[in-house]
N, C-alpha and C. Protein backbone atom coordinates (compact mmCIF):
# COMPACT_ATOMS: atom_id res chain seq x y z
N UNK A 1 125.18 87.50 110.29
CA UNK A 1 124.36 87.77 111.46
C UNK A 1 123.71 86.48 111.99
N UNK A 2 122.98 85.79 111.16
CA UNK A 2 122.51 84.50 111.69
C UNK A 2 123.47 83.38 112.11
N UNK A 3 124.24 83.20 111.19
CA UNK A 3 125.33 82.41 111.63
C UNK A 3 126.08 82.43 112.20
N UNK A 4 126.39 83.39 113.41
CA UNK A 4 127.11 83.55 114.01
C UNK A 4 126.27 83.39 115.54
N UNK A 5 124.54 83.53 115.17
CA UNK A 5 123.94 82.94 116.12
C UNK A 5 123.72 81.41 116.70
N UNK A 6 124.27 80.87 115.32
CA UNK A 6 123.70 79.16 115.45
C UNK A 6 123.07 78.82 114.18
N UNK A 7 122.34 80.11 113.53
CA UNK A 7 121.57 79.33 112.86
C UNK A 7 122.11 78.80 111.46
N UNK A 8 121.27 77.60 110.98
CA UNK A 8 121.91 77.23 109.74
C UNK A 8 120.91 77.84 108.22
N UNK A 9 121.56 78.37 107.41
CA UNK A 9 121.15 79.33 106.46
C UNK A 9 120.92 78.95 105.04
N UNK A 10 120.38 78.72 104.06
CA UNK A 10 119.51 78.59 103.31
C UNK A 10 119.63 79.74 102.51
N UNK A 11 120.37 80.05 101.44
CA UNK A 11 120.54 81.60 100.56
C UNK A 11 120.00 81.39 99.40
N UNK A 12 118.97 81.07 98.86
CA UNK A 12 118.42 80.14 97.40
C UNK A 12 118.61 81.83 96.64
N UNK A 13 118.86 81.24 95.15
CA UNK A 13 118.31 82.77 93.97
C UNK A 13 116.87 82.64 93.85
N UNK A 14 116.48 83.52 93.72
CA UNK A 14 115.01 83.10 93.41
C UNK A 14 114.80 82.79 91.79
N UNK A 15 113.88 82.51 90.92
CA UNK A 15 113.68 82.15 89.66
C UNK A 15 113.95 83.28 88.64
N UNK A 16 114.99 83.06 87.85
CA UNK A 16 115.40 83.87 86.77
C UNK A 16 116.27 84.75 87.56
N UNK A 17 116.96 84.75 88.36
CA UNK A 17 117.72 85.49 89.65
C UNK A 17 119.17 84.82 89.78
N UNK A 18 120.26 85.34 89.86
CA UNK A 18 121.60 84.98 89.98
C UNK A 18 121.75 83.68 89.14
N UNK A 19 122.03 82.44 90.04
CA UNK A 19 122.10 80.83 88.69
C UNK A 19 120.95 80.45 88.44
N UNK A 20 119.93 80.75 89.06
CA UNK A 20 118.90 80.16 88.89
C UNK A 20 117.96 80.33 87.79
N UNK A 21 117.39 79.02 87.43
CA UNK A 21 117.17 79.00 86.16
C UNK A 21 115.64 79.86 85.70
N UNK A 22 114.67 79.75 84.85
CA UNK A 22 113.52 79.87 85.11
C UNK A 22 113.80 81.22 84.19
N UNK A 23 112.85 81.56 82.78
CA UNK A 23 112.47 83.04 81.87
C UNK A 23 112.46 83.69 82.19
N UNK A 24 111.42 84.04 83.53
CA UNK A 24 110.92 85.50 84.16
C UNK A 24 110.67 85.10 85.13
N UNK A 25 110.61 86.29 85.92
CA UNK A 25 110.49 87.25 87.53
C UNK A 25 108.49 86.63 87.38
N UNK A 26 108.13 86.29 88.27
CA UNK A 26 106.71 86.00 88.56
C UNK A 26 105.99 86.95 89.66
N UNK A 27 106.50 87.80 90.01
CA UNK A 27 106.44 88.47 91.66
C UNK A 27 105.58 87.78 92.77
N UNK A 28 105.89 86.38 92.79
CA UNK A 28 105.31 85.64 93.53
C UNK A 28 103.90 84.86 93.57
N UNK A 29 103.79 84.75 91.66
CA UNK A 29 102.50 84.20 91.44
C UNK A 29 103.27 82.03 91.28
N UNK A 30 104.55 82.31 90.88
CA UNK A 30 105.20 80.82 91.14
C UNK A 30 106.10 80.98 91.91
N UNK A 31 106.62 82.17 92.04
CA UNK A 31 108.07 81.90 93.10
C UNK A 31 107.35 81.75 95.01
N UNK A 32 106.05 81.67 95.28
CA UNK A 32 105.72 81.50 96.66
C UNK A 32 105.15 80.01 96.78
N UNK A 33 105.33 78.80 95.71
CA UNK A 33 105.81 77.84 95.82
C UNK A 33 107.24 76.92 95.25
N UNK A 34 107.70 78.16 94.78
CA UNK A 34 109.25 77.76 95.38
C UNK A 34 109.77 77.77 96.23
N UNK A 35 108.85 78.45 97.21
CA UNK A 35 109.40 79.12 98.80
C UNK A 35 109.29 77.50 99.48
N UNK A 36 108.07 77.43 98.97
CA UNK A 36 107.17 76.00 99.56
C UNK A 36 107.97 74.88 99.69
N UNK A 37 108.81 74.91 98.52
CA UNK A 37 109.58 73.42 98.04
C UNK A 37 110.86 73.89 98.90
N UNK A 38 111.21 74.61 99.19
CA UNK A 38 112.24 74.85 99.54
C UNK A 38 112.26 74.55 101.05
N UNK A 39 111.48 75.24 101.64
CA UNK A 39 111.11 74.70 103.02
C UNK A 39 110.97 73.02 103.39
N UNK A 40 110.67 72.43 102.45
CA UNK A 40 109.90 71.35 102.29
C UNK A 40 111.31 70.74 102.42
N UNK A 41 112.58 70.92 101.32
CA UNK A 41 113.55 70.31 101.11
C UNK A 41 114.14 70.60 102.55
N UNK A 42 114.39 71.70 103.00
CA UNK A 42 115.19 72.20 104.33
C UNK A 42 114.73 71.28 105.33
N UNK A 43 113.32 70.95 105.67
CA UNK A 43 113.03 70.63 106.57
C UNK A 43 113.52 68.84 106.90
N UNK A 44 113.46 68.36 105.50
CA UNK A 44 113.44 67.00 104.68
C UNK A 44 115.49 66.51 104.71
N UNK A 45 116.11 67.68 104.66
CA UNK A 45 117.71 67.00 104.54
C UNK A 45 118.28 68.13 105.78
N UNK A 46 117.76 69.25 106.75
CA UNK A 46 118.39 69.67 107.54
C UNK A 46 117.99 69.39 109.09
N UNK A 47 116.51 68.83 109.07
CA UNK A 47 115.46 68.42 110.33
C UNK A 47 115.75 69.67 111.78
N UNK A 48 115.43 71.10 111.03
CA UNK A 48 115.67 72.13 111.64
C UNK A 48 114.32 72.13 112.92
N UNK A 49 114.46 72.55 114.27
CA UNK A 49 113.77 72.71 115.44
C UNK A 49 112.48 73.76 114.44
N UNK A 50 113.09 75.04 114.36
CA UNK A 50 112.52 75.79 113.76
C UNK A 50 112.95 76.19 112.16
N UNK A 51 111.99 76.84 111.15
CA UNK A 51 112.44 77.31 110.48
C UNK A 51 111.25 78.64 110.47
N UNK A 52 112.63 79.91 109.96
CA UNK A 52 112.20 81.51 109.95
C UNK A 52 112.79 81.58 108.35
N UNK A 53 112.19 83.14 108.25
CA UNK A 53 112.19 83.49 106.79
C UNK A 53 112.73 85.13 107.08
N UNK A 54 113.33 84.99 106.04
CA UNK A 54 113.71 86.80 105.93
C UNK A 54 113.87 87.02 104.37
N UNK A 55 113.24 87.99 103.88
CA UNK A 55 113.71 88.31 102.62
C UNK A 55 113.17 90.33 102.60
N UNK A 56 113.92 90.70 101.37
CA UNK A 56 113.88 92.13 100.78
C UNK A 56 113.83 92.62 99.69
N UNK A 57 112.95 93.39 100.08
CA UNK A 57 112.34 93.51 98.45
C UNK A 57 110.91 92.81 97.75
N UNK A 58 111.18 92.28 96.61
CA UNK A 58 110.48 91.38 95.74
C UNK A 58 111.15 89.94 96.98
N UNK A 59 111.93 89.60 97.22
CA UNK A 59 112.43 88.98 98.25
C UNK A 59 111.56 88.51 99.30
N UNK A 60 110.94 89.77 100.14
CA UNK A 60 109.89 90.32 100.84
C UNK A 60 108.70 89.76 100.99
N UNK A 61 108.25 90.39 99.49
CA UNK A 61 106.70 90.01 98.91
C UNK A 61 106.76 88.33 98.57
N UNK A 62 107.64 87.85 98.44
CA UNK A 62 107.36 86.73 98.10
C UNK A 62 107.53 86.01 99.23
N UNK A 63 108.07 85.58 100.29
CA UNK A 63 107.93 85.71 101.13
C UNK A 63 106.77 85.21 102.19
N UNK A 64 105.93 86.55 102.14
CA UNK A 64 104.37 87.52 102.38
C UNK A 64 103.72 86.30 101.51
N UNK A 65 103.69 86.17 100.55
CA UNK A 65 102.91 85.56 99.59
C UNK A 65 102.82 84.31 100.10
N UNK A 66 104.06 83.36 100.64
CA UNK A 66 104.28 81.92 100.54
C UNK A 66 103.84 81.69 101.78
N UNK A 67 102.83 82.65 102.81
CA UNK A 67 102.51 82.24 103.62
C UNK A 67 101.40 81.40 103.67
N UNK A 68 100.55 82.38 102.54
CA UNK A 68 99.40 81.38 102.45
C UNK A 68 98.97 79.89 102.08
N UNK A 69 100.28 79.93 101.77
CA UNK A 69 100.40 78.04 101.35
C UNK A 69 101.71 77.19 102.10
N UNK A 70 102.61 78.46 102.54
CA UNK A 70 103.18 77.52 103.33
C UNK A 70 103.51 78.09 105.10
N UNK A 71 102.88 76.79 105.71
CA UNK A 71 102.33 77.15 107.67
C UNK A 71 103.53 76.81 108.23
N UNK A 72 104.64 76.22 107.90
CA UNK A 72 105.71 75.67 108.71
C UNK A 72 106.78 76.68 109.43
N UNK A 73 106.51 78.25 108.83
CA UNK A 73 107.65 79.15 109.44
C UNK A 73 107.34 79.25 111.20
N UNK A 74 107.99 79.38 111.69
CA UNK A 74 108.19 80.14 113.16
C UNK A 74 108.09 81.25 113.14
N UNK A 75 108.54 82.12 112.32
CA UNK A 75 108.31 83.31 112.25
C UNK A 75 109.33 83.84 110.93
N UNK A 76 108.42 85.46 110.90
CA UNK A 76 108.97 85.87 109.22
C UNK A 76 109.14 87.50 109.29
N UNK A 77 110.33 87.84 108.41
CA UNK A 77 110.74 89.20 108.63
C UNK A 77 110.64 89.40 107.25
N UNK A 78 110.19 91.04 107.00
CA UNK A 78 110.28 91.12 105.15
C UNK A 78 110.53 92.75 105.33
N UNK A 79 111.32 93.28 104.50
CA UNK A 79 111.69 94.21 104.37
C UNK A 79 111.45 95.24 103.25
N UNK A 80 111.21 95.95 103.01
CA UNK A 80 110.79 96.70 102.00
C UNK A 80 109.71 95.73 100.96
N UNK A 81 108.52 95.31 101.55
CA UNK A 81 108.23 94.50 100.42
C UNK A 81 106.93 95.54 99.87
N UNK A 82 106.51 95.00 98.77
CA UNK A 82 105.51 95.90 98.09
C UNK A 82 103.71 95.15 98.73
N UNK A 83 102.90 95.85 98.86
CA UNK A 83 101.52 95.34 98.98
C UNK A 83 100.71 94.51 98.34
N UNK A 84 100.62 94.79 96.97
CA UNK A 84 100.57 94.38 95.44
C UNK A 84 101.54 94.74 94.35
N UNK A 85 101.65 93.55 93.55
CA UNK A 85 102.13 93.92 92.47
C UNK A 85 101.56 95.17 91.32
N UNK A 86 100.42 94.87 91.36
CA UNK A 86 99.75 96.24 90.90
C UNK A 86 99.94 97.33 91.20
N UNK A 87 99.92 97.60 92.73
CA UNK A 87 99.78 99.02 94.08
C UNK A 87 101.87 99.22 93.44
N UNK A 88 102.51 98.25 93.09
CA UNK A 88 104.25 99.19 93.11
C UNK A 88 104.33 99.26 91.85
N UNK A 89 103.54 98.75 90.69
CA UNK A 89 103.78 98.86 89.44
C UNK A 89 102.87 100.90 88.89
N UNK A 90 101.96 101.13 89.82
CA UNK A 90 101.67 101.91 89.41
C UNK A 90 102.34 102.99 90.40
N UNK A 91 102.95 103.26 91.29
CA UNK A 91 103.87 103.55 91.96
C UNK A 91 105.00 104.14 91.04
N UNK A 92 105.91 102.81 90.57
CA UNK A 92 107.21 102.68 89.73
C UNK A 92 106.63 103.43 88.31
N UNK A 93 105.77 103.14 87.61
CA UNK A 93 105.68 104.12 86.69
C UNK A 93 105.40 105.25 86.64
N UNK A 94 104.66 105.66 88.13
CA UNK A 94 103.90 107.16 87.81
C UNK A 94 104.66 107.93 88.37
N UNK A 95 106.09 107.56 88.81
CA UNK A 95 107.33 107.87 88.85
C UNK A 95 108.29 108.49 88.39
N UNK A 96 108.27 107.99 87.03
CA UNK A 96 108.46 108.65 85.56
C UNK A 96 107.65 109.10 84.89
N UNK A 97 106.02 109.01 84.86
CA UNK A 97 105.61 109.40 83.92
C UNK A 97 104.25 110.25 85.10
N UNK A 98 103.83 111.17 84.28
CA UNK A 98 102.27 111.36 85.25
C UNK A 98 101.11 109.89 85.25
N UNK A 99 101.05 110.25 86.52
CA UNK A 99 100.06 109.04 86.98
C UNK A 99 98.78 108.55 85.55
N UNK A 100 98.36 109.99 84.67
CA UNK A 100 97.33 109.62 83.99
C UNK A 100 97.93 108.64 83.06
N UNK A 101 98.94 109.02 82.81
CA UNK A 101 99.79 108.10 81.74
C UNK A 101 99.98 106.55 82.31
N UNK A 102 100.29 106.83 83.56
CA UNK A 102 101.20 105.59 84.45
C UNK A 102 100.26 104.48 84.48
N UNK A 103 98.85 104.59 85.14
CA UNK A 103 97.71 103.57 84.61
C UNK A 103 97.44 103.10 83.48
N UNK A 104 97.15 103.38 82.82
CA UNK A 104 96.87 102.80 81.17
C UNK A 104 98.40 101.84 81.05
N UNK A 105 99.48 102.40 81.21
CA UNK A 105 100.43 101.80 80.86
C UNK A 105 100.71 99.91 81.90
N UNK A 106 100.22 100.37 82.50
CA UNK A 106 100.55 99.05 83.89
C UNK A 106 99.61 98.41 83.43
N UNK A 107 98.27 98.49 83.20
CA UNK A 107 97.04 97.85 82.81
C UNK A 107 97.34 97.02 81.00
N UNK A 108 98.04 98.09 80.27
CA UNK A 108 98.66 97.69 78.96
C UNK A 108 99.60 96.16 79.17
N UNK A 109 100.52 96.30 80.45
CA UNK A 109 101.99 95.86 80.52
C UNK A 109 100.77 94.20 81.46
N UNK A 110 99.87 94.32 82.24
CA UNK A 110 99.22 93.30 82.65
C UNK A 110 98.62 92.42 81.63
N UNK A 111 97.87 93.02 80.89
CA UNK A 111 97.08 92.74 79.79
C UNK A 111 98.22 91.86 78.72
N UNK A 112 98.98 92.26 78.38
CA UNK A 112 100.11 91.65 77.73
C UNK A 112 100.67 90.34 78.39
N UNK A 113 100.65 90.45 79.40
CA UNK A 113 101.54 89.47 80.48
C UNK A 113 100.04 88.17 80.33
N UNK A 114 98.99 88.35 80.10
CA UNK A 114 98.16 87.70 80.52
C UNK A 114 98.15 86.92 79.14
N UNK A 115 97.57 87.80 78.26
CA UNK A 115 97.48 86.64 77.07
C UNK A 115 98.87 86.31 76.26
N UNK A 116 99.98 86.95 76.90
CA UNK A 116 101.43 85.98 76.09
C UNK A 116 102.19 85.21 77.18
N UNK A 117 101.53 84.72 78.32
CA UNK A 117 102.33 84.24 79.10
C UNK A 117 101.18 83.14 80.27
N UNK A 118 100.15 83.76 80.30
CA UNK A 118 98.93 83.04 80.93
C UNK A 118 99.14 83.34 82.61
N UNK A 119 99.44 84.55 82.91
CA UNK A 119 99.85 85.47 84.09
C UNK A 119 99.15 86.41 84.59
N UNK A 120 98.26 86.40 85.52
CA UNK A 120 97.59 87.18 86.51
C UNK A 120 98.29 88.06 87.49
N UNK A 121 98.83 89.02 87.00
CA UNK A 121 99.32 89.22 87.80
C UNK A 121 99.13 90.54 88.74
N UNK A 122 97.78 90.62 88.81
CA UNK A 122 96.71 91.01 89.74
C UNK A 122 96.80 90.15 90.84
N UNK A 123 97.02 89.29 90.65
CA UNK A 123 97.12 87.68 91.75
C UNK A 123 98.39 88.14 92.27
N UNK A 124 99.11 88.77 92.26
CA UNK A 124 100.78 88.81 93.02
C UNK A 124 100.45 89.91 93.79
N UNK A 125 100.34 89.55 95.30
CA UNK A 125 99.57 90.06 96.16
C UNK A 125 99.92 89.89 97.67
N UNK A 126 101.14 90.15 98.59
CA UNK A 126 101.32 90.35 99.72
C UNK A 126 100.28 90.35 100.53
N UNK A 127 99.16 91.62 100.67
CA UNK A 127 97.64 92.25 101.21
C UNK A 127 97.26 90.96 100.42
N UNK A 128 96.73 90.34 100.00
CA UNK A 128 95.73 89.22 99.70
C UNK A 128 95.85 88.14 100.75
N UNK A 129 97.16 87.51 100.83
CA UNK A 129 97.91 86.82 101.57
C UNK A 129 97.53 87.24 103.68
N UNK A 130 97.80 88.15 103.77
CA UNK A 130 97.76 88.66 104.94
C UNK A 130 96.74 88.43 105.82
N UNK A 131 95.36 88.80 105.49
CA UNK A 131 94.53 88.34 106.66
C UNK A 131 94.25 86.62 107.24
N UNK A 132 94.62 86.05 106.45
CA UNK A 132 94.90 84.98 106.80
C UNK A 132 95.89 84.01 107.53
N UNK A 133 96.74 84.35 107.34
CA UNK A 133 98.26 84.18 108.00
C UNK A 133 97.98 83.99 109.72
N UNK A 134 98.87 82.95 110.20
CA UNK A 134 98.98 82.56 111.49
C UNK A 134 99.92 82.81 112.24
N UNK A 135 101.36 83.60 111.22
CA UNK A 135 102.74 83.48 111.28
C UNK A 135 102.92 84.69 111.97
N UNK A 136 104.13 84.73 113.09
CA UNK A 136 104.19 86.20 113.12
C UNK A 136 105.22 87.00 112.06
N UNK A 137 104.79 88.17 112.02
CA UNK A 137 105.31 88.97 111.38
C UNK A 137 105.98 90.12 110.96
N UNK A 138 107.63 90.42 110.95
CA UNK A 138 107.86 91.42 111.25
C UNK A 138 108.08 92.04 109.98
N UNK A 139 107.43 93.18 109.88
CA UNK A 139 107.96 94.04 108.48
C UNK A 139 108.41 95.28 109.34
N UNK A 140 109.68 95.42 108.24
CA UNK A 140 111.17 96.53 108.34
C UNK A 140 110.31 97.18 106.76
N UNK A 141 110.57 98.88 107.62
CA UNK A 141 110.70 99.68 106.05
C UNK A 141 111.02 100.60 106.19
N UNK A 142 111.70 100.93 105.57
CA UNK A 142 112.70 102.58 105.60
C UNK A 142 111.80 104.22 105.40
N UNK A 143 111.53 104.62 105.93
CA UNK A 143 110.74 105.84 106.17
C UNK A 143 111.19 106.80 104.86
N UNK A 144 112.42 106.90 104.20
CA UNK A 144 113.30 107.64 102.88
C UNK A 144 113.01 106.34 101.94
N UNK A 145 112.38 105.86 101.93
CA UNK A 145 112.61 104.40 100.81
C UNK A 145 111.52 105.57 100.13
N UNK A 146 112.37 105.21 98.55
CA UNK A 146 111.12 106.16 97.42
C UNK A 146 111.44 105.14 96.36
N UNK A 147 111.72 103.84 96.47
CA UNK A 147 111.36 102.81 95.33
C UNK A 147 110.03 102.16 96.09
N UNK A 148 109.83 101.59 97.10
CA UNK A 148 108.52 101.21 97.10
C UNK A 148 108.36 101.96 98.65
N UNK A 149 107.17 102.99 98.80
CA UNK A 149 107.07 103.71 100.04
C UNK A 149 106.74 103.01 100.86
N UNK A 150 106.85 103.63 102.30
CA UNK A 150 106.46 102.67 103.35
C UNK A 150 104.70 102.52 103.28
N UNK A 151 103.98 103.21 102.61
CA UNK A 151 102.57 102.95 102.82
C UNK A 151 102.07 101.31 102.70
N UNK A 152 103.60 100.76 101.83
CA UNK A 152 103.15 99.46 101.23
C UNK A 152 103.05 98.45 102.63
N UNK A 153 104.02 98.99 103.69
CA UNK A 153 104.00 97.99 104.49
C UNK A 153 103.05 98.16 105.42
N UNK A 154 102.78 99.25 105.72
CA UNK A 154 101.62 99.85 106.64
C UNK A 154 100.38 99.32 105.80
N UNK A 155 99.91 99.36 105.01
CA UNK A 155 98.99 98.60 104.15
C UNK A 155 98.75 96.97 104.73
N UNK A 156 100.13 96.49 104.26
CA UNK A 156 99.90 94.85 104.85
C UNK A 156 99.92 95.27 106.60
N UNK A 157 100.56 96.04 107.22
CA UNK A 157 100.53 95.71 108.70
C UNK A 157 98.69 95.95 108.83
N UNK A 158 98.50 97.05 108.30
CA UNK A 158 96.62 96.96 109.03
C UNK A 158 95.70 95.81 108.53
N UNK A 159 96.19 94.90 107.80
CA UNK A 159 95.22 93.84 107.36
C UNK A 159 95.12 92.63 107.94
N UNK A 160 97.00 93.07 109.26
CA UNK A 160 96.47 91.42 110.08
C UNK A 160 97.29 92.08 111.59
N UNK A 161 96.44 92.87 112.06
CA UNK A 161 97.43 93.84 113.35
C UNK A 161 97.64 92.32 114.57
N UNK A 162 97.27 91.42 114.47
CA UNK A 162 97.27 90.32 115.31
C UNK A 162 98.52 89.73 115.43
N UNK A 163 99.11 89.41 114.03
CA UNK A 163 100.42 88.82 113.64
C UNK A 163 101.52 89.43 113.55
N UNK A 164 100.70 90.69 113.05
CA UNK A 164 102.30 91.50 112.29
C UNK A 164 102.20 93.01 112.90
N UNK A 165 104.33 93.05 113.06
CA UNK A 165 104.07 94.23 113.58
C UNK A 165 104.60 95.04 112.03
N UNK A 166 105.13 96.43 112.44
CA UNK A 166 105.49 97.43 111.83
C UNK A 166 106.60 97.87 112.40
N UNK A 167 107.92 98.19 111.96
CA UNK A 167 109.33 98.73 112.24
C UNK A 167 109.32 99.73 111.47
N UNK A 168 109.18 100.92 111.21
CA UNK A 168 109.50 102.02 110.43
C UNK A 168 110.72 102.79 110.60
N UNK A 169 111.63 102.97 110.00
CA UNK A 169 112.99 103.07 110.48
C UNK A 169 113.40 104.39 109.60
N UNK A 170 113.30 105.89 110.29
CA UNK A 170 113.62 106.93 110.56
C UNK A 170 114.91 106.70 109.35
N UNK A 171 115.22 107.21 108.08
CA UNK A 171 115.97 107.83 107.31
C UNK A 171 116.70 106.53 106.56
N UNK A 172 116.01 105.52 106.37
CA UNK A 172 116.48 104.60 105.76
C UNK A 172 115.71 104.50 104.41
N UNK A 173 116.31 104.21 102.93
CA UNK A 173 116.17 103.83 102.23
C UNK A 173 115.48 102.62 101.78
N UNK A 174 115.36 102.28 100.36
CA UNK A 174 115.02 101.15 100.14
C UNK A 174 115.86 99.64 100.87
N UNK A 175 115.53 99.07 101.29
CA UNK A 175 116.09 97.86 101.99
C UNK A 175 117.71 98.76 103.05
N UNK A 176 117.39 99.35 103.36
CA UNK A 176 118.50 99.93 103.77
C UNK A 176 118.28 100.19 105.70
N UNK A 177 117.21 99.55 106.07
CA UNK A 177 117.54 99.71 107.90
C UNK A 177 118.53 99.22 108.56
N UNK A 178 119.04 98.03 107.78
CA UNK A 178 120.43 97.73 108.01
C UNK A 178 121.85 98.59 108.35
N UNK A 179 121.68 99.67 107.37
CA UNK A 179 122.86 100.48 107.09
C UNK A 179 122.89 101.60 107.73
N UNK A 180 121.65 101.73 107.98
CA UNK A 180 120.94 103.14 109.07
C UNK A 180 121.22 102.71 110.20
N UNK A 181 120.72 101.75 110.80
CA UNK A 181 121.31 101.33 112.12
C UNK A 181 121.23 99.98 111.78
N UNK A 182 122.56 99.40 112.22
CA UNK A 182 122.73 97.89 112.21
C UNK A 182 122.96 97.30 113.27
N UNK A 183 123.08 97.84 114.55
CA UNK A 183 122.67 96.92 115.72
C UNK A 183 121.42 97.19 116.61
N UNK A 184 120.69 98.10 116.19
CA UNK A 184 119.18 97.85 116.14
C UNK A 184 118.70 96.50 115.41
N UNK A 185 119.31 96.80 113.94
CA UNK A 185 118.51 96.27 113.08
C UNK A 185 118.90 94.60 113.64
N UNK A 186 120.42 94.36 113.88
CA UNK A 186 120.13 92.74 114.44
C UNK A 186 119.19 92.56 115.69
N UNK A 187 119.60 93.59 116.82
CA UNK A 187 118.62 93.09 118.10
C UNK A 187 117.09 92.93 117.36
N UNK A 188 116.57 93.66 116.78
CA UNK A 188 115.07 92.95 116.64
C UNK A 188 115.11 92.38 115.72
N UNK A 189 115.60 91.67 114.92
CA UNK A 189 115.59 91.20 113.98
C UNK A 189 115.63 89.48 114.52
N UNK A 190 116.78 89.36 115.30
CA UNK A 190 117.14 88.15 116.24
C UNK A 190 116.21 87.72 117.40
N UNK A 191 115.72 88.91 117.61
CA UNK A 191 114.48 89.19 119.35
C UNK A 191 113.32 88.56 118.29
N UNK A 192 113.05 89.19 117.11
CA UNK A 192 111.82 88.54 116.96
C UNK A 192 111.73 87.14 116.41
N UNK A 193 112.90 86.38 116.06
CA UNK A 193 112.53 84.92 115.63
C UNK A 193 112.69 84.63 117.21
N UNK A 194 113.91 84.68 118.37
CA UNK A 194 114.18 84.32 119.42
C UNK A 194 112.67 84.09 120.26
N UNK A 195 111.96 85.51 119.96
CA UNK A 195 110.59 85.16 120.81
C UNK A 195 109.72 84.32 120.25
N UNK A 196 109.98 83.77 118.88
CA UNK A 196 109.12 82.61 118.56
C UNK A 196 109.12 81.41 118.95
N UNK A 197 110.56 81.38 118.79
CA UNK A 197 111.59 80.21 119.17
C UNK A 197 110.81 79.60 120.46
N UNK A 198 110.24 80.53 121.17
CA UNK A 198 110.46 80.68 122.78
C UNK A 198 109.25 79.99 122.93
N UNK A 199 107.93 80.01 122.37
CA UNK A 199 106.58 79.84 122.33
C UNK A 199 106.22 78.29 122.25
């Protein structure tokens, strides 16, 4: 889709993700200055007019996250991303288990992460990120998504209604507005970096 617009594309794994190296998944307490370095390198060996961001998922949130430290996007699309790492962890467990159970257990699984790894990950936080942000912002989320609900994105959209809009997309799944409609999903997808472009 992008490349067939012009643009030149940038597909990194994120850390501990496809080749890429790195123990564990951080949900964006280190991977939203990998975003950083990455931009940094793009900007440094490709000397792009603009640079935009798209990611899905944990993809998404990280993303969301790397705004607050990194100002150089034109604009940013995130798709199914979660609010907090906390807000989808108690989500994802109380899923399987009843919610009374599902807390203690996420709070157990934090608590662990903290003193065997030195990880806050209360700090992995989309909504933290958000009222601050200068960037515009488009979040995509599938209205049938039941891995992370759309409340997550409606959450981050009311914390910065200035920047960011909201796409809620009628019978789509997790990361799936694509597949539900896919030439919707390019026209705004393309309309909204294009109108940055434009500014």
């Amino acid at each position: 889709m992008f490349l067939a617009e012009g643009y030149t594309v940038l597909l990194p794994d994120s850390r501990g993700q496809g080749d890429s190296g790195g123990e564990l998944v951080t949900y964006g307490l280190r991977e939203a200055e990998d975003l950083h370095r990455w931009v940094t390198w793009l900007i440094a060996n490709q000397h792009p007019r603009s640079v935009f961001g798209m990611g899905e998922s944990l993809g998404g949130a990280v993303l969301l996250q790397s705004l607050a430290i990194e100002r150089r996007f034109s604009a940013v699309v995130a798709e199914s991303a979660f609010a907090s790492f906390e807000r989808i962890a108690d989500d994802r467990v109380a899923h399987r288990v009843p919610r009374v159970l599902a807390l203690p257990a996420v709070w157990m699984g934090f608590e662990y992460a903290r003193l065997r790894y030195g990880l806050d990950f209360r700090a992995a936080s989309p909504e933290a990120a958000m009222p601050g942000i200068m960037t515009p912002v488009l979040l995509i989320h599938g209205m049938a998504d039941d891995r992370t609900p759309p409340i997550h994105s409606e959450i981050l959209a009311a914390e910065n209604p200035r920047w960011v809009r909201l796409w809620l997309v009628p019978g789509a799944g997790h990361t799936g507005a694509f597949g539900t409609d896919p030439r919707d999903f390019q026209r705004r997808v393309l309309a909204w970096f294009a109108g940055a472009r434009s500014r």
